[in-house]
Protein backbone atom coordinates (compact mmCIF):
# COMPACT_ATOMS: atom_id res chain seq x y z
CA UNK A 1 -7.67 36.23 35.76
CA UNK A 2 -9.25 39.76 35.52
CA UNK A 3 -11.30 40.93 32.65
CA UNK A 4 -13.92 43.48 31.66
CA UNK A 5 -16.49 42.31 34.48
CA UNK A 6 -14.03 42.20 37.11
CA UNK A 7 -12.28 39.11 38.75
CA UNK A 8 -12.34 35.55 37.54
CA UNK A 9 -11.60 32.88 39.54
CA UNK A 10 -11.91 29.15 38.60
CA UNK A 11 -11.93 25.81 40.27
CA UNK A 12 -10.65 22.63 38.31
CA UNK A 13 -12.50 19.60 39.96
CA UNK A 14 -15.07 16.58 38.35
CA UNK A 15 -18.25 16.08 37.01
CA UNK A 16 -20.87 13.94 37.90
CA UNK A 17 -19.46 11.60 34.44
CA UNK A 18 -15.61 11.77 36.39
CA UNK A 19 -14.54 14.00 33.86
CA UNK A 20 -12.28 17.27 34.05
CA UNK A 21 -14.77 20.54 34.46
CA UNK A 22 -14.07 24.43 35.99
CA UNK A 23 -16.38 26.06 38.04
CA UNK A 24 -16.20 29.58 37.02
CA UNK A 25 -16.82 33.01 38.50
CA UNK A 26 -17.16 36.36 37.32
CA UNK A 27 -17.43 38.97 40.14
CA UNK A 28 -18.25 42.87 39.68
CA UNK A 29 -17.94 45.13 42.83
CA UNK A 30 -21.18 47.25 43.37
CA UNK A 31 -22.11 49.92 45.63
CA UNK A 32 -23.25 46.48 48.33
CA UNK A 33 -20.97 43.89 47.45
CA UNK A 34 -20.18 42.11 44.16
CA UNK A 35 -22.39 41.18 41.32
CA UNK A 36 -21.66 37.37 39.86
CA UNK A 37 -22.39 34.32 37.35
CA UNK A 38 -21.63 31.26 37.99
CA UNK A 39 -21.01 28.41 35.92
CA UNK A 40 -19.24 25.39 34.63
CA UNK A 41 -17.10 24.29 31.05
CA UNK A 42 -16.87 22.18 29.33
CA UNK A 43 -20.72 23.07 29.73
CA UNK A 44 -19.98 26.23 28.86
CA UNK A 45 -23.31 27.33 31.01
CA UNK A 46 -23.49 29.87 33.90
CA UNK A 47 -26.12 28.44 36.31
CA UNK A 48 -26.62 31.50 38.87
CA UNK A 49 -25.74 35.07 38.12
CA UNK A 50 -27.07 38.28 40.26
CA UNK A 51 -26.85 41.53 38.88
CA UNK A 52 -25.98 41.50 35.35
CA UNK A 53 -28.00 42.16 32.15
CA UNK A 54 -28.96 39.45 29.96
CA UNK A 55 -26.44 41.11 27.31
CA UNK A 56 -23.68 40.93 29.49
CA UNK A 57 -24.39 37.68 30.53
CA UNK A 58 -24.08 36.44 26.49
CA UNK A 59 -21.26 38.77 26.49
CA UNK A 60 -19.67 36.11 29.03
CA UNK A 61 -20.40 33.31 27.44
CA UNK A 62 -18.82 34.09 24.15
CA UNK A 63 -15.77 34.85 26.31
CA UNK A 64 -16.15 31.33 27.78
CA UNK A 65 -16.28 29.92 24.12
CA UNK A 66 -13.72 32.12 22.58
CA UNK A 67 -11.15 31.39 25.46
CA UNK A 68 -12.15 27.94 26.78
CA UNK A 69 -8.49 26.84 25.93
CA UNK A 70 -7.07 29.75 27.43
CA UNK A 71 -8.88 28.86 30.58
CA UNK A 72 -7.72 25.52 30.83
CA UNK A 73 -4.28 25.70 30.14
CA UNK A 74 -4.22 29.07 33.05
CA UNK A 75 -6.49 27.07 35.64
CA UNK A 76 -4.32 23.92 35.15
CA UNK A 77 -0.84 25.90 35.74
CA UNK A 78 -1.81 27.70 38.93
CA UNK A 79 -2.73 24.34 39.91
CA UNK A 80 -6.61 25.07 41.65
CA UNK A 81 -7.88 21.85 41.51
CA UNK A 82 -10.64 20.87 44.14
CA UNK A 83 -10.64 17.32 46.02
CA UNK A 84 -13.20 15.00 45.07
């Protein structure tokens, strides 16, 4: 999925309960690499970013809660679940 920040790729896989969760990943290209955050829904928390503002990363995270279906339904179709 690609959006403002760049690309998004997600993982389905399971939490430490045994429940359904997506590891997330927004990536930026910079002038050395890519800038990222990383996190998890249902959690709906990104647990390691590196080079973006604190405003962009609450930017994200109302994306994550204003698309978390969205999310779900694409990561589910395209079928990228990870083995336990």
């Amino acid at each position: 999925m690609d959006i403002a920040w760049g690309r998004f790729p997600c993982i389905i896989g399971k939490n430490i309960y045994g429940f359904d969760s997506i590891t997330f990943r927004f990536e930026r290209a910079n002038d050395c690499g890519f800038d990222f955050a990383e996190g998890k829904l249902p959690e709906n928390q990104i647990y390691k970013s590196y080079g973006f503002s604190e405003d962009d990363l609450l930017q994200m995270q109302e994306y994550l809660k204003n698309n978390s279906f969205l999310i779900w339904e694409i990561a589910g179709e395209r079928g990228e679940k990870q083995s336990a």
